[in-house]
Protein backbone atom coordinates (compact mmCIF):
# COMPACT_ATOMS: atom_id res chain seq x y z
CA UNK A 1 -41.88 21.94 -53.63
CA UNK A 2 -39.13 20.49 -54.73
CA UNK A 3 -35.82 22.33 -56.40
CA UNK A 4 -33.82 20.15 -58.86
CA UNK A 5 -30.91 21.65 -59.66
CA UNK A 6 -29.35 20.68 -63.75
CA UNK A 7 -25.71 20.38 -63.60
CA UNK A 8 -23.49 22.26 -65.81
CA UNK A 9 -23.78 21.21 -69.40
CA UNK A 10 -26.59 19.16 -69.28
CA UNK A 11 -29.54 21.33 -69.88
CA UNK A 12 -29.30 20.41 -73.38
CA UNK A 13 -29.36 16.14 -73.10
CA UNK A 14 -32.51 16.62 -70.69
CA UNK A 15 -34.07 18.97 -73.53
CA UNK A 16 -32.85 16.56 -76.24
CA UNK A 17 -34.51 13.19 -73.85
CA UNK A 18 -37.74 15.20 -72.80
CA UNK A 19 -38.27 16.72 -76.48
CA UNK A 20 -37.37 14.26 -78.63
CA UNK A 21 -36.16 10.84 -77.63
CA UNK A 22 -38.91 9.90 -75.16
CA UNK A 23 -41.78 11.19 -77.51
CA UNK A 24 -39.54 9.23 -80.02
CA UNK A 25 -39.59 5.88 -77.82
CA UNK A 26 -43.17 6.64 -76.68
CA UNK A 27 -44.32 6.42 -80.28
CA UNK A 28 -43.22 2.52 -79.79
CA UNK A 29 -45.10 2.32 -75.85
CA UNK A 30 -42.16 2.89 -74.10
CA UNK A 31 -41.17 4.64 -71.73
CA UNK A 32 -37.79 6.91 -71.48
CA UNK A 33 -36.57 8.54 -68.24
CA UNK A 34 -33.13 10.22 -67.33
CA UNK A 35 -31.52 8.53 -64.72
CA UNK A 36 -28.42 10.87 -64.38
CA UNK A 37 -25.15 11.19 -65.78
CA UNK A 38 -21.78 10.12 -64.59
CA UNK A 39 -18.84 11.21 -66.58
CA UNK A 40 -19.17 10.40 -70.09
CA UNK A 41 -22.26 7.83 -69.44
CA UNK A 42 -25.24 8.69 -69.16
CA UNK A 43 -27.99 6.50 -67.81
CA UNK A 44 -31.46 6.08 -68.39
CA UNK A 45 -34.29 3.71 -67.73
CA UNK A 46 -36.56 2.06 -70.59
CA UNK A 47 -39.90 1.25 -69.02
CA UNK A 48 -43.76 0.36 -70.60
CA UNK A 49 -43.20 -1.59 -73.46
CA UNK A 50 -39.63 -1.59 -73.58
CA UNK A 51 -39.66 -3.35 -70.15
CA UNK A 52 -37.57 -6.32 -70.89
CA UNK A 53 -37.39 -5.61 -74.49
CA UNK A 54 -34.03 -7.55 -75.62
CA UNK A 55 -33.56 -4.52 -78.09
CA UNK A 56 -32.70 -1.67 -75.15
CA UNK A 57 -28.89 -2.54 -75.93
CA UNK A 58 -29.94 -1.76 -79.58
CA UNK A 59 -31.69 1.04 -78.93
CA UNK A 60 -29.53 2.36 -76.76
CA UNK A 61 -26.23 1.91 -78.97
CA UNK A 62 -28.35 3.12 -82.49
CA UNK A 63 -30.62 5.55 -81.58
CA UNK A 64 -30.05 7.43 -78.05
CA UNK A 65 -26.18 7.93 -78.10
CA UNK A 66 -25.86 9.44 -81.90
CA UNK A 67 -28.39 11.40 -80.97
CA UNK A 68 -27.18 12.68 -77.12
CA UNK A 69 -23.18 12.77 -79.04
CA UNK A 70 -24.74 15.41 -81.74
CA UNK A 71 -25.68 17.43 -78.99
CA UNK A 72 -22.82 16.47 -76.26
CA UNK A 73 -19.79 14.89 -78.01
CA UNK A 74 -18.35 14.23 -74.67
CA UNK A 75 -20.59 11.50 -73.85
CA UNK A 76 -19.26 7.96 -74.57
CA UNK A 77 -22.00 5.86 -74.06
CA UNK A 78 -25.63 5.17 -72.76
CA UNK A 79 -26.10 2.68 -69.62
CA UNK A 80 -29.67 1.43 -69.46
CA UNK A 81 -30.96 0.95 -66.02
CA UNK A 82 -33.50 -0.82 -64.01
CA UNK A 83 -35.87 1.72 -62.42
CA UNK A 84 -36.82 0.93 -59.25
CA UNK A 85 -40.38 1.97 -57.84
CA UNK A 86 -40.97 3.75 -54.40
């Protein structure tokens, strides 16, 4: 078993990514996944059909960081990441 511990203060931008942004990107095929925060950026990996998609930065920009800034106004912006498989 493995123990994950959430840091302080971001409880509420991994309930606001599991509950509402990836069902909101899955509706699309894709697939959203916290990568982890650092400072005011948070980072995150697009995967399925967003894989490539040359509308991540769009997505990204429009959609994930109005919505993670309603619920965290300290974070400045949203880094999209490669995700690399085991």
């Amino acid at each position: 078993m493995t123990v994950v511990s959430i840091p302080e203060g971001q409880g509420a931008l991994l309930a606001l990514v599991d509950s509402v942004l990836a069902p909101l990107v899955a509706k699309d095929g894709g697939i959203l996944r916290w990568v982890r925060r650092v400072d005011g950026v948070v980072e995150v990996s697009l995967s399925g059909a967003c894989l490539g998609c040359p509308a991540q930065r769009d997505t990204a920009d429009a959609v994930l960081l109005p919505a993670m800034r309603a619920v965290d106004p300290s974070v400045t912006s949203v880094r999209v990441v490669p995700r690399f498989l085991p």
